[in-house]
PDB file of N, CA and C in Angstrom:
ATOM      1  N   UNK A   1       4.403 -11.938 -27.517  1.00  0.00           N
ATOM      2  CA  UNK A   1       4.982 -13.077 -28.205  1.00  0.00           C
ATOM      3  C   UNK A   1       6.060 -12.655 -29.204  1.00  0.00           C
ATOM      4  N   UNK A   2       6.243 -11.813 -29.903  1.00  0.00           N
ATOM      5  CA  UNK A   2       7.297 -10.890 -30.943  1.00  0.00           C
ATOM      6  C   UNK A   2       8.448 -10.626 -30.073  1.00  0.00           C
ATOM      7  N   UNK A   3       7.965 -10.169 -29.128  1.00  0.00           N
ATOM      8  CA  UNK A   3       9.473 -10.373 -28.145  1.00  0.00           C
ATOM      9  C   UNK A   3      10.154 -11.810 -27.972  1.00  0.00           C
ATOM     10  N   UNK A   4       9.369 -12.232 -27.075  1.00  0.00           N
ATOM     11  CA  UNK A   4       9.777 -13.802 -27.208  1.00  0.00           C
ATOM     12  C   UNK A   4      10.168 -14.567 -28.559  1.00  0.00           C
ATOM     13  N   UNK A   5       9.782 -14.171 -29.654  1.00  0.00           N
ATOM     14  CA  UNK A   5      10.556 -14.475 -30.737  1.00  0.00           C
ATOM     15  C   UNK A   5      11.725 -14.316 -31.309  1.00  0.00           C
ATOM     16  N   UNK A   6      12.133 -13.071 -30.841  1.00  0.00           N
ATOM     17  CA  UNK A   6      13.156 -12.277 -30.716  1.00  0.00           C
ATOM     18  C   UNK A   6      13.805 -13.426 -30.279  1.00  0.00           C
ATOM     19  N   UNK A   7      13.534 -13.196 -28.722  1.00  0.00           N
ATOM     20  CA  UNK A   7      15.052 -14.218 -28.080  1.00  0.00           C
ATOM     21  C   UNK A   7      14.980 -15.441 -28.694  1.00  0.00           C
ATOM     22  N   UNK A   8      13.837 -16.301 -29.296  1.00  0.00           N
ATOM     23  CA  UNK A   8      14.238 -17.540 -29.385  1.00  0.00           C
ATOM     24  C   UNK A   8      15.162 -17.426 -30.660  1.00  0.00           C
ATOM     25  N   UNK A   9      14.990 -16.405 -32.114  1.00  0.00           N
ATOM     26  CA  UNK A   9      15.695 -16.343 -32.972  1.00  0.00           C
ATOM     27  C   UNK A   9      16.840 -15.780 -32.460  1.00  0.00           C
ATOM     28  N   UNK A  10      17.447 -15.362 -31.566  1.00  0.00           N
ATOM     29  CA  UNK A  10      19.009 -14.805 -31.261  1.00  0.00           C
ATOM     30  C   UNK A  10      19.289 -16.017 -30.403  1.00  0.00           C
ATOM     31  N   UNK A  11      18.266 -17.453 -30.302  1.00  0.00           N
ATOM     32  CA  UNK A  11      19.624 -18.512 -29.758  1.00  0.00           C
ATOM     33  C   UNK A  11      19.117 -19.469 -30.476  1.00  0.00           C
ATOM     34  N   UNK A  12      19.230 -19.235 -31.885  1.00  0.00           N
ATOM     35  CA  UNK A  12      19.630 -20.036 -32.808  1.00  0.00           C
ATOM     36  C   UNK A  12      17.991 -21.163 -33.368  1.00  0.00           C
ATOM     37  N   UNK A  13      17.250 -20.783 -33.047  1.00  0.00           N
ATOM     38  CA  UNK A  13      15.361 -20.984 -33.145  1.00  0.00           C
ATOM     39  C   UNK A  13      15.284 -20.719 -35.050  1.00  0.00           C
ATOM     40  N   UNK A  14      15.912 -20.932 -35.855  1.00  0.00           N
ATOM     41  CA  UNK A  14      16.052 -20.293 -37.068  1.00  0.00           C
ATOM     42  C   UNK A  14      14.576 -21.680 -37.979  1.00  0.00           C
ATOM     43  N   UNK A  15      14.185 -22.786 -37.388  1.00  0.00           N
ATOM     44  CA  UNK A  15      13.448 -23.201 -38.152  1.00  0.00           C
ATOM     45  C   UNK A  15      12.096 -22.960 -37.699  1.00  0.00           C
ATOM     46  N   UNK A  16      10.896 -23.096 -38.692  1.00  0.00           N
ATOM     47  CA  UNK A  16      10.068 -23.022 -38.450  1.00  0.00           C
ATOM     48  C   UNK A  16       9.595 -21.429 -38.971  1.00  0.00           C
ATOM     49  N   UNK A  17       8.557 -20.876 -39.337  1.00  0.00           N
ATOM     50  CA  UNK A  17       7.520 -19.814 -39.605  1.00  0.00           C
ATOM     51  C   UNK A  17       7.649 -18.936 -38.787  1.00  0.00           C
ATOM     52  N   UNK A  18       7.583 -17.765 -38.391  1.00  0.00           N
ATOM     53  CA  UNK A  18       7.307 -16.607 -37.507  1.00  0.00           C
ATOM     54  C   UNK A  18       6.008 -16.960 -37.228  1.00  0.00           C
ATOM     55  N   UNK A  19       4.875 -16.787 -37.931  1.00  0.00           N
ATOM     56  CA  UNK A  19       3.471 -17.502 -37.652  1.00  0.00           C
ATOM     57  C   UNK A  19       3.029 -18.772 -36.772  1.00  0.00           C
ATOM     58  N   UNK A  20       3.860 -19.772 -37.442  1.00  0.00           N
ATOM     59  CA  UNK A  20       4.101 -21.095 -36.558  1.00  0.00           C
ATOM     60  C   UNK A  20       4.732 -20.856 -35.238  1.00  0.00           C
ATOM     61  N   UNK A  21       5.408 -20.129 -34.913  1.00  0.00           N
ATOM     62  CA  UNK A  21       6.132 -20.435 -33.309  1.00  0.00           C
ATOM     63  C   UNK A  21       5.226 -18.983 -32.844  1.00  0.00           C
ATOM     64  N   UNK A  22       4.773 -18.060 -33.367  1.00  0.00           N
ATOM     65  CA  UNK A  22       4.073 -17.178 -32.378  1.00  0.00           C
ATOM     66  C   UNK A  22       2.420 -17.896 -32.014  1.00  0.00           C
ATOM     67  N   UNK A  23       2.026 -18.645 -32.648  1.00  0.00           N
ATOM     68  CA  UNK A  23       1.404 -19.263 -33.046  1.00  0.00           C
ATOM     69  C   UNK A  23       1.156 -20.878 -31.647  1.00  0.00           C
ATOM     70  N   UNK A  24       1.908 -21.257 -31.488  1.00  0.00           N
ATOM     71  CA  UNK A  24       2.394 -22.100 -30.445  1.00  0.00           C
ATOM     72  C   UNK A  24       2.634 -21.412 -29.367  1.00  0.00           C
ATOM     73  N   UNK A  25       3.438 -20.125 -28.732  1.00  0.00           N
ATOM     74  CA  UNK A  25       3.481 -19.735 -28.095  1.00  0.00           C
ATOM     75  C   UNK A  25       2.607 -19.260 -27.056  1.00  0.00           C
ATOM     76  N   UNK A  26       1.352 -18.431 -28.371  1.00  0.00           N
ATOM     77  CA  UNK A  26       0.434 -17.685 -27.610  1.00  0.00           C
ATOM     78  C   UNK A  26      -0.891 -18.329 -27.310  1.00  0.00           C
ATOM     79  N   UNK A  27      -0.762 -20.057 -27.576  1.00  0.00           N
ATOM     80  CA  UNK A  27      -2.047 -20.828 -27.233  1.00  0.00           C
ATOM     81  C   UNK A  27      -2.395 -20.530 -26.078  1.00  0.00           C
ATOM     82  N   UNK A  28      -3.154 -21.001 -25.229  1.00  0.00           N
ATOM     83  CA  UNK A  28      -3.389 -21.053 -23.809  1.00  0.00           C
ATOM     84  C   UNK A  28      -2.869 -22.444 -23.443  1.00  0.00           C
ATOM     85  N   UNK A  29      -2.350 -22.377 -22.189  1.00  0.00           N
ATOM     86  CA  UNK A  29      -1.493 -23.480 -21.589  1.00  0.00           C
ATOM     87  C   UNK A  29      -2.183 -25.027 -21.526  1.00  0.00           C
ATOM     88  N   UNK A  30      -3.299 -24.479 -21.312  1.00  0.00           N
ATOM     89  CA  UNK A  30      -4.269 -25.835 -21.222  1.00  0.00           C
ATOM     90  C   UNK A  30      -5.113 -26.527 -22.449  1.00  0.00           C
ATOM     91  N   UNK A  31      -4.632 -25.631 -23.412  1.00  0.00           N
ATOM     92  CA  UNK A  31      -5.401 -26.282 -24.753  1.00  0.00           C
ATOM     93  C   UNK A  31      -5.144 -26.851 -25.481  1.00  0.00           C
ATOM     94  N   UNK A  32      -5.599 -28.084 -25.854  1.00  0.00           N
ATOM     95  CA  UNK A  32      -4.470 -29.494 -26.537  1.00  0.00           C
ATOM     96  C   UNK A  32      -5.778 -29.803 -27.871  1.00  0.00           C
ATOM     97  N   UNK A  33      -5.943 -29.121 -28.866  1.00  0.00           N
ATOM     98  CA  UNK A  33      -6.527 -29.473 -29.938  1.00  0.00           C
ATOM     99  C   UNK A  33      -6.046 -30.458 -30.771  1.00  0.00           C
ATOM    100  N   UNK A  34      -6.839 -31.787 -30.395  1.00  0.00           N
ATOM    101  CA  UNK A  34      -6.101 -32.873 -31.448  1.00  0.00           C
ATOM    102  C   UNK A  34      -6.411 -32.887 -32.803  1.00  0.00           C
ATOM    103  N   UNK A  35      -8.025 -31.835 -33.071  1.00  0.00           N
ATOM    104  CA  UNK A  35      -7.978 -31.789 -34.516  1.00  0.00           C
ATOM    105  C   UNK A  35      -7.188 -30.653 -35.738  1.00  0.00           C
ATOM    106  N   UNK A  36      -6.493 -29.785 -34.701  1.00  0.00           N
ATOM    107  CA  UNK A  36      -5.310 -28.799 -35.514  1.00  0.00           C
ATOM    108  C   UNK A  36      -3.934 -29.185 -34.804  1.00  0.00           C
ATOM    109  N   UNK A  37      -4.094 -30.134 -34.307  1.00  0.00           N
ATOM    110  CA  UNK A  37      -2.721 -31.037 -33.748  1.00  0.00           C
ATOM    111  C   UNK A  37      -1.213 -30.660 -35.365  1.00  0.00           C
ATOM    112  N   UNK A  38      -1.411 -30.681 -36.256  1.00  0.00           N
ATOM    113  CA  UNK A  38      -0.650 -30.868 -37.773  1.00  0.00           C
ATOM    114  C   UNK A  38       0.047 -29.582 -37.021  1.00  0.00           C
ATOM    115  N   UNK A  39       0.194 -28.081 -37.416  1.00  0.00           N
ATOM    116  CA  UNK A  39       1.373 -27.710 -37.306  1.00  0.00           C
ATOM    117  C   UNK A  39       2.422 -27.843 -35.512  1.00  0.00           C
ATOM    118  N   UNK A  40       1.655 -28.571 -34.469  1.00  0.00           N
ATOM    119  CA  UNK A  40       2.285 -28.536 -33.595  1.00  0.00           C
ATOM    120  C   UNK A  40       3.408 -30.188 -33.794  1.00  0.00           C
ATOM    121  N   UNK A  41       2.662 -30.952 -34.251  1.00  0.00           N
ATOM    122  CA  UNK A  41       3.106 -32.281 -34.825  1.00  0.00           C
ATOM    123  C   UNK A  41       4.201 -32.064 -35.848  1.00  0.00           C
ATOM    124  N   UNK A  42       4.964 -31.003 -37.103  1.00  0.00           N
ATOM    125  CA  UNK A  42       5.617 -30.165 -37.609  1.00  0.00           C
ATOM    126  C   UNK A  42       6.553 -29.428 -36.427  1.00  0.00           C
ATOM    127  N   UNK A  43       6.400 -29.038 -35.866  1.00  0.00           N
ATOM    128  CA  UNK A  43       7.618 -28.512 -34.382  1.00  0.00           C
ATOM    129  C   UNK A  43       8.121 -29.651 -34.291  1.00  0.00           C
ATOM    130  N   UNK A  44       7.198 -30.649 -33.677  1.00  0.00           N
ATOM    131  CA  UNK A  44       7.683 -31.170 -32.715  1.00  0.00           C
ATOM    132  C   UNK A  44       8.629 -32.307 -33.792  1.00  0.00           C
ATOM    133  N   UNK A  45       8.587 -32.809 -35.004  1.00  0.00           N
ATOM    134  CA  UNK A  45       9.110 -33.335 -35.917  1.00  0.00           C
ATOM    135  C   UNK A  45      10.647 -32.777 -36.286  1.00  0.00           C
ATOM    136  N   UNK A  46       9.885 -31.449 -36.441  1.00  0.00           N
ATOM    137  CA  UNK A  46      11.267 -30.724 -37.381  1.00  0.00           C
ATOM    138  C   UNK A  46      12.091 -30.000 -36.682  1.00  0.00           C
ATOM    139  N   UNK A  47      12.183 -29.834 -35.280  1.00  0.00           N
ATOM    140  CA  UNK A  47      12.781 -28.630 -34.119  1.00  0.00           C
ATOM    141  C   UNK A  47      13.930 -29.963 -33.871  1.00  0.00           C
ATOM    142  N   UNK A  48      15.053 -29.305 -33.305  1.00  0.00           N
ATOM    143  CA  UNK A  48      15.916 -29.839 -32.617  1.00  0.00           C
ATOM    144  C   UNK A  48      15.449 -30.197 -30.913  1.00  0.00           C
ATOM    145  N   UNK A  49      15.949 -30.827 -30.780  1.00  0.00           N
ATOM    146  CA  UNK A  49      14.959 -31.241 -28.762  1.00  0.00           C
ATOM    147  C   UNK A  49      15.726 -29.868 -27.690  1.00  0.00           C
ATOM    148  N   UNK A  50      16.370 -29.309 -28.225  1.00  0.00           N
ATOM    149  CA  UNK A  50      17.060 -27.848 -27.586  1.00  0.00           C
ATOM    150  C   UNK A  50      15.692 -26.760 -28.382  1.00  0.00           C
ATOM    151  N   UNK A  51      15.812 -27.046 -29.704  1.00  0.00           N
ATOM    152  CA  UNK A  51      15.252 -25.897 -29.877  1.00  0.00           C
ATOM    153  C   UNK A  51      13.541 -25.563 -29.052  1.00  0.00           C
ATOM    154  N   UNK A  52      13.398 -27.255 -29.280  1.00  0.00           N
ATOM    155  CA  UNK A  52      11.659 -27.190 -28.710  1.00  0.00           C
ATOM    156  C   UNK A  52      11.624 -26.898 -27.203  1.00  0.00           C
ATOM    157  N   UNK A  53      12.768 -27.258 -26.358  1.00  0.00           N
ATOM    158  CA  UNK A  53      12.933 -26.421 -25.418  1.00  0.00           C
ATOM    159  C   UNK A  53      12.825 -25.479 -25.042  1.00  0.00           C
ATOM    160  N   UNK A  54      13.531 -24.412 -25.819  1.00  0.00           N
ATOM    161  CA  UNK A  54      13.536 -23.148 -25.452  1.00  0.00           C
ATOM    162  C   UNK A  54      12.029 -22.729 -25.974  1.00  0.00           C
ATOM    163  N   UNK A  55      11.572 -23.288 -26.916  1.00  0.00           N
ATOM    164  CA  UNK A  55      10.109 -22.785 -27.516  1.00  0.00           C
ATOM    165  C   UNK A  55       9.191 -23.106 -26.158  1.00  0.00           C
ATOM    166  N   UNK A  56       9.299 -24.160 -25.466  1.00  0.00           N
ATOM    167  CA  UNK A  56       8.318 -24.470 -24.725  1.00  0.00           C
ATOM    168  C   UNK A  56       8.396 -23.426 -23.380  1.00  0.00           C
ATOM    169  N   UNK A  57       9.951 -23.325 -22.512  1.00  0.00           N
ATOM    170  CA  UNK A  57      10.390 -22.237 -22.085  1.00  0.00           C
ATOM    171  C   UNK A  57       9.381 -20.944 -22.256  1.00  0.00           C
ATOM    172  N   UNK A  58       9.796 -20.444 -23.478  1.00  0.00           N
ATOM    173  CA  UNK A  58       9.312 -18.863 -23.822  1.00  0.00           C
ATOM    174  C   UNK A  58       7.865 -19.359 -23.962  1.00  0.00           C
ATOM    175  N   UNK A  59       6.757 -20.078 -23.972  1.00  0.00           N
ATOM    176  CA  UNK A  59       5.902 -20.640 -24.106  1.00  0.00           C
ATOM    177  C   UNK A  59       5.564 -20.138 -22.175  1.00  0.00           C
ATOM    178  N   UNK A  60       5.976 -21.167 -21.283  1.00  0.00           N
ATOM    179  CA  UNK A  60       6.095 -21.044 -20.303  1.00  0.00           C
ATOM    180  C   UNK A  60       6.219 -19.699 -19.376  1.00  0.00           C
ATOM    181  N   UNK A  61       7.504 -19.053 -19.916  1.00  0.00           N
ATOM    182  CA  UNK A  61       7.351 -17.317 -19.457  1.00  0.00           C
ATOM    183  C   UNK A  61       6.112 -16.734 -19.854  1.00  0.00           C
ATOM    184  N   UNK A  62       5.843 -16.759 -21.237  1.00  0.00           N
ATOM    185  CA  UNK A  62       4.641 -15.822 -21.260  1.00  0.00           C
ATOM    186  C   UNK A  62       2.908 -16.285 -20.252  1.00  0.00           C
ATOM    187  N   UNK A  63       3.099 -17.228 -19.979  1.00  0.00           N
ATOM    188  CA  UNK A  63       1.626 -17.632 -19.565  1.00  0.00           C
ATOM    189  C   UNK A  63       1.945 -17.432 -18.067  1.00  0.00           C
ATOM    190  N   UNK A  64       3.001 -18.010 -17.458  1.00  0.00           N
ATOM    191  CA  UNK A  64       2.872 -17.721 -15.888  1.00  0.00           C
ATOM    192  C   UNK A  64       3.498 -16.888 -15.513  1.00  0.00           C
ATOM    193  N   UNK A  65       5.253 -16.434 -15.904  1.00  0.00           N
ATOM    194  CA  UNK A  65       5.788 -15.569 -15.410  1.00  0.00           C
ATOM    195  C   UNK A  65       5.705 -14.458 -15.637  1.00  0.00           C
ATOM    196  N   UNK A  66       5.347 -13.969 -17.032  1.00  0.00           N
ATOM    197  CA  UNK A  66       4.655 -12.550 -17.251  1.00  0.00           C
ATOM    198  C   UNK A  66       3.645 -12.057 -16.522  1.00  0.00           C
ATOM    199  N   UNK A  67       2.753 -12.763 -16.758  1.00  0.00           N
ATOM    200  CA  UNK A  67       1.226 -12.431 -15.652  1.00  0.00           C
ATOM    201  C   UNK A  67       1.632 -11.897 -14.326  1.00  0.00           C
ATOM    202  N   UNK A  68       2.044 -12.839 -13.666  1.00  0.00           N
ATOM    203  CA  UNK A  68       2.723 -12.806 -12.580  1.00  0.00           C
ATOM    204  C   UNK A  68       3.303 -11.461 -11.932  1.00  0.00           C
ATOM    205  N   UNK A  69       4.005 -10.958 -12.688  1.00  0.00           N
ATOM    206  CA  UNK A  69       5.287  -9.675 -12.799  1.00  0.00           C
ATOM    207  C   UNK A  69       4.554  -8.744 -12.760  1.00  0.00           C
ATOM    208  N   UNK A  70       3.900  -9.085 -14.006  1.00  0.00           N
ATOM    209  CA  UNK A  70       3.135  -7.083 -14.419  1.00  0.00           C
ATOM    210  C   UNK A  70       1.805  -7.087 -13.434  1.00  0.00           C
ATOM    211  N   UNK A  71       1.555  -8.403 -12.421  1.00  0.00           N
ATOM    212  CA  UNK A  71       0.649  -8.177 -11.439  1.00  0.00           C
ATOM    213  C   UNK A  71       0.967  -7.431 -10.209  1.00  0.00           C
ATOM    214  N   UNK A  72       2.202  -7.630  -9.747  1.00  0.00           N
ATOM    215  CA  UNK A  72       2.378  -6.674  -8.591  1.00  0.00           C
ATOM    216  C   UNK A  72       2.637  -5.490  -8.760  1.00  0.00           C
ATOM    217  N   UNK A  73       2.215  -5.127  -7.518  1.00  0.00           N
ATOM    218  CA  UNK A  73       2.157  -3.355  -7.134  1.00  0.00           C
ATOM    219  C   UNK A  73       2.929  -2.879  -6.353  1.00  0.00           C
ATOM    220  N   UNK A  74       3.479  -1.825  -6.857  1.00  0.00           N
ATOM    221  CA  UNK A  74       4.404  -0.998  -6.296  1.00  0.00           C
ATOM    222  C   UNK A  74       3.604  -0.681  -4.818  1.00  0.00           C
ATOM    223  N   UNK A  75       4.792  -1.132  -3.748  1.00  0.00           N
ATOM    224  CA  UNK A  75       4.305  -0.823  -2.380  1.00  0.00           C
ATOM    225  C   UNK A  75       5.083   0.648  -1.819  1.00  0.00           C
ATOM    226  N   UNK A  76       5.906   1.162  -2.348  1.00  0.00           N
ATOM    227  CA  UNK A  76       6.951   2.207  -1.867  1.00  0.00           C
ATOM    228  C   UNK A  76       6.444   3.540  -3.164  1.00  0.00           C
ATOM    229  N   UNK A  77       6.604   4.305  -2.225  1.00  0.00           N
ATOM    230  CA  UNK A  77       6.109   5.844  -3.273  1.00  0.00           C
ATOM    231  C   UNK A  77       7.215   6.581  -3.202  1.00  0.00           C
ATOM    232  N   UNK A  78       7.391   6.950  -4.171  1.00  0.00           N
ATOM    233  CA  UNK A  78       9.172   7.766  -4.717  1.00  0.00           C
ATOM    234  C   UNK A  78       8.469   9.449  -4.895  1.00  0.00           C
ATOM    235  N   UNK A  79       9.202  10.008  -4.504  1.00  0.00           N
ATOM    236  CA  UNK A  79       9.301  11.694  -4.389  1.00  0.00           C
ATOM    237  C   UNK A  79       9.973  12.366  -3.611  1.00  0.00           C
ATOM    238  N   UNK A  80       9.928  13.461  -4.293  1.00  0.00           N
ATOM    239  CA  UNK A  80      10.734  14.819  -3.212  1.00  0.00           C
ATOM    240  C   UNK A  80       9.970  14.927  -2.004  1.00  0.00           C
ATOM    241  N   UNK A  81      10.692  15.259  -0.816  1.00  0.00           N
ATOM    242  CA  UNK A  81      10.498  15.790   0.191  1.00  0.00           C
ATOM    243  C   UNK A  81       9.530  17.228  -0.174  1.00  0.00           C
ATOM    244  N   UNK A  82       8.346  17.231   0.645  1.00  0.00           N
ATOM    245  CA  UNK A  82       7.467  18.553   0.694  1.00  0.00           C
ATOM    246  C   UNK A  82       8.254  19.679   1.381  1.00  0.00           C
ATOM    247  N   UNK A  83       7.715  20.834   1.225  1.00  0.00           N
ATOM    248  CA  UNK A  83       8.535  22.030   1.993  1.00  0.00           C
ATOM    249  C   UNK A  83       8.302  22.073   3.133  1.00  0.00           C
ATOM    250  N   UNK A  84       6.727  21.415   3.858  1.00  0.00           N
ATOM    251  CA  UNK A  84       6.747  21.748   5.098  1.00  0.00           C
ATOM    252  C   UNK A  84       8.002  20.593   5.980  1.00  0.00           C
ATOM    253  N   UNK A  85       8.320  19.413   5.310  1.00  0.00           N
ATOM    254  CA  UNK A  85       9.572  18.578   5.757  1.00  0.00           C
ATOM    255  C   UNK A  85      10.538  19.455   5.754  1.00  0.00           C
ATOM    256  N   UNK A  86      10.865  20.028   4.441  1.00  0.00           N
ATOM    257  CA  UNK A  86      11.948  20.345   4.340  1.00  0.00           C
ATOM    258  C   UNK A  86      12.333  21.763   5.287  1.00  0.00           C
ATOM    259  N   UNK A  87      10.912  22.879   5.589  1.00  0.00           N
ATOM    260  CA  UNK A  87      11.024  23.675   6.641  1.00  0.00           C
ATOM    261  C   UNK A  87      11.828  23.262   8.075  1.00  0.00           C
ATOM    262  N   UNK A  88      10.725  22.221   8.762  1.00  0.00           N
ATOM    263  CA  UNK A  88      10.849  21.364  10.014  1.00  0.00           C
ATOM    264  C   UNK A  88      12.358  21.027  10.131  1.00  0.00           C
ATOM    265  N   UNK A  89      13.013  20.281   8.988  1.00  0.00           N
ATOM    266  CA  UNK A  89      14.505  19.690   9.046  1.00  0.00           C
ATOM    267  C   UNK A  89      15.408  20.362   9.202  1.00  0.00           C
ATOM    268  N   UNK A  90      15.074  21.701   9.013  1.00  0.00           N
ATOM    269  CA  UNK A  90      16.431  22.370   8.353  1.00  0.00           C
ATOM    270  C   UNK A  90      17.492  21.928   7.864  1.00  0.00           C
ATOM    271  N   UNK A  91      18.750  22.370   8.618  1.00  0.00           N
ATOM    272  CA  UNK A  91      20.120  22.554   7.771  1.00  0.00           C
ATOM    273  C   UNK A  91      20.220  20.866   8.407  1.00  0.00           C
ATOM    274  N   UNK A  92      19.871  20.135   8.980  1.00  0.00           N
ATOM    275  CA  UNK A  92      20.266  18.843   8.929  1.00  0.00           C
ATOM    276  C   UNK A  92      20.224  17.870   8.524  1.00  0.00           C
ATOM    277  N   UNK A  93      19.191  18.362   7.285  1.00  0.00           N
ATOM    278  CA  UNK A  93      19.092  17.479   5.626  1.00  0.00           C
ATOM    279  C   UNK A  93      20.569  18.196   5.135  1.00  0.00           C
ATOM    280  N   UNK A  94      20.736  16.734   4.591  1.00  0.00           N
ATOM    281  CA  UNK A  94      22.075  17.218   3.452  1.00  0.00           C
ATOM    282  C   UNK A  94      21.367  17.572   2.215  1.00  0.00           C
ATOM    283  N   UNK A  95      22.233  17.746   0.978  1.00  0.00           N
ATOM    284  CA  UNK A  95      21.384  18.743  -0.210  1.00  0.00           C
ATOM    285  C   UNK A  95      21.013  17.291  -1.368  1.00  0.00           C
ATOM    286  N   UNK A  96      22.032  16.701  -1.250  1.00  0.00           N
ATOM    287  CA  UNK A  96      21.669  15.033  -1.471  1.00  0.00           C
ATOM    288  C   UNK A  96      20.048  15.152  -1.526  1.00  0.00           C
ATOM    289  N   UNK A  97      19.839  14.469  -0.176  1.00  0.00           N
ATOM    290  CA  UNK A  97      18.548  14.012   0.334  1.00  0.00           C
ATOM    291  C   UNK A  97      17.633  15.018   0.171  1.00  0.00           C
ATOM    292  N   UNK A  98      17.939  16.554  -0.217  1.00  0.00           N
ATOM    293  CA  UNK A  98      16.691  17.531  -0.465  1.00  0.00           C
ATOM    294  C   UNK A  98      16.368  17.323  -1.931  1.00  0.00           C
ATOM    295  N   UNK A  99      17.021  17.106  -2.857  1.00  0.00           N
ATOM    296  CA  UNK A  99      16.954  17.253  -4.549  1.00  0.00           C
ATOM    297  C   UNK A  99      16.604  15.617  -4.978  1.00  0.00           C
ATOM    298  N   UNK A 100      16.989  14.489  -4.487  1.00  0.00           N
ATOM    299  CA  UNK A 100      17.027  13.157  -5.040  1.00  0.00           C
ATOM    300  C   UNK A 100      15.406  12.747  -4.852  1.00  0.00           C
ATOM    301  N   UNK A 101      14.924  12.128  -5.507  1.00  0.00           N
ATOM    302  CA  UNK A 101      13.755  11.351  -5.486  1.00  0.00           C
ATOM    303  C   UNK A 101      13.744   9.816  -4.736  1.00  0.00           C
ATOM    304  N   UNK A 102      14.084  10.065  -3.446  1.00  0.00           N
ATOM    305  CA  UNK A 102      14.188   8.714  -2.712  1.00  0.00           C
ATOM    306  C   UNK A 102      12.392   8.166  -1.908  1.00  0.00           C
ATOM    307  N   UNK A 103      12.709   6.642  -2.120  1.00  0.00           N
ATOM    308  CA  UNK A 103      11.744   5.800  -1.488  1.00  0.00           C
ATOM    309  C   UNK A 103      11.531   6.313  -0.063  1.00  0.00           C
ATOM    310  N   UNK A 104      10.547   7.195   0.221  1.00  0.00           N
ATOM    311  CA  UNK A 104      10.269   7.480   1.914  1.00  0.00           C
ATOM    312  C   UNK A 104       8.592   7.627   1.990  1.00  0.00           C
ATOM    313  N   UNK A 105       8.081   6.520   1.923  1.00  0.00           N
ATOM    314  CA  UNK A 105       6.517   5.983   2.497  1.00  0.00           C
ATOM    315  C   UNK A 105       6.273   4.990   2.055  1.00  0.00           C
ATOM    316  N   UNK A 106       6.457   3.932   2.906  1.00  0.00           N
ATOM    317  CA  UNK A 106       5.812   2.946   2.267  1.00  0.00           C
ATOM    318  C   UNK A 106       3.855   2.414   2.506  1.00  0.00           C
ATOM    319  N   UNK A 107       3.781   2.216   1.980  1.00  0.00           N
ATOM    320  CA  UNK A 107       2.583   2.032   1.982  1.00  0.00           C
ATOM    321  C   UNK A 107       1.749   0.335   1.604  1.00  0.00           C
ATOM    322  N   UNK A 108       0.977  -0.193   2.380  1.00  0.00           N
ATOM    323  CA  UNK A 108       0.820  -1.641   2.399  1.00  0.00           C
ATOM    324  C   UNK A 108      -0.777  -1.413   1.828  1.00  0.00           C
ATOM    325  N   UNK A 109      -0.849  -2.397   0.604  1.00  0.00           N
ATOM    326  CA  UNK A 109      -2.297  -2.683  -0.292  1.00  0.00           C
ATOM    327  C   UNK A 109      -3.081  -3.207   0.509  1.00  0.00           C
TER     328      UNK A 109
END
């Protein structure tokens, strides 16, 4: 959420608490407390309808599209060629393709 604060204060998010908007951010998506309703009732009063946008936005990234991201798995394995490849190939590897760390196995979860 400190990240996401970040961006909302570099596009212009300047009202409101650091506490208050990390605060809103990091609720859970589905939780609508009408008896601490007061500082979300305060946003939604005192924000510009752009600013509560982008709050709801970065609100939005963190709950589905983050999750999301840092869930998948690398399907491709990066490394050097072994020596017994590099024996077998000989001189018809270029020196490129012997030293670089290229994608060659993929592999399915």
């Amino acid at each position: 959420t400190h990240w996401a604060l970040l961006w909302l204060r570099r596009n212009r998010v300047q009202s409101g608490s650091d506490e208050l908007l990390t605060g809103y951010m990091s609720r859970p998506p589905t939780v609508c407390d009408v008896e601490d309703a007061s500082p979300w009732e305060w946003l939604v009063t005192n924000l510009p309808e752009e600013h509560m946008q982008l709050l709801n936005l970065a609100h939005t990234w963190l709950h589905t599209l983050l999750p999301f991201v840092l869930s998948k798995v690398a399907r491709v394995h990066f490394g050097l060629l072994t020596e017994a490849i590099l024996d077998e190939s000989g001189a018809a590897l270029s020196q490129s393709r012997r030293l670089l760390a290229v994608p060659f196995v993929g592999k399915d979860v």
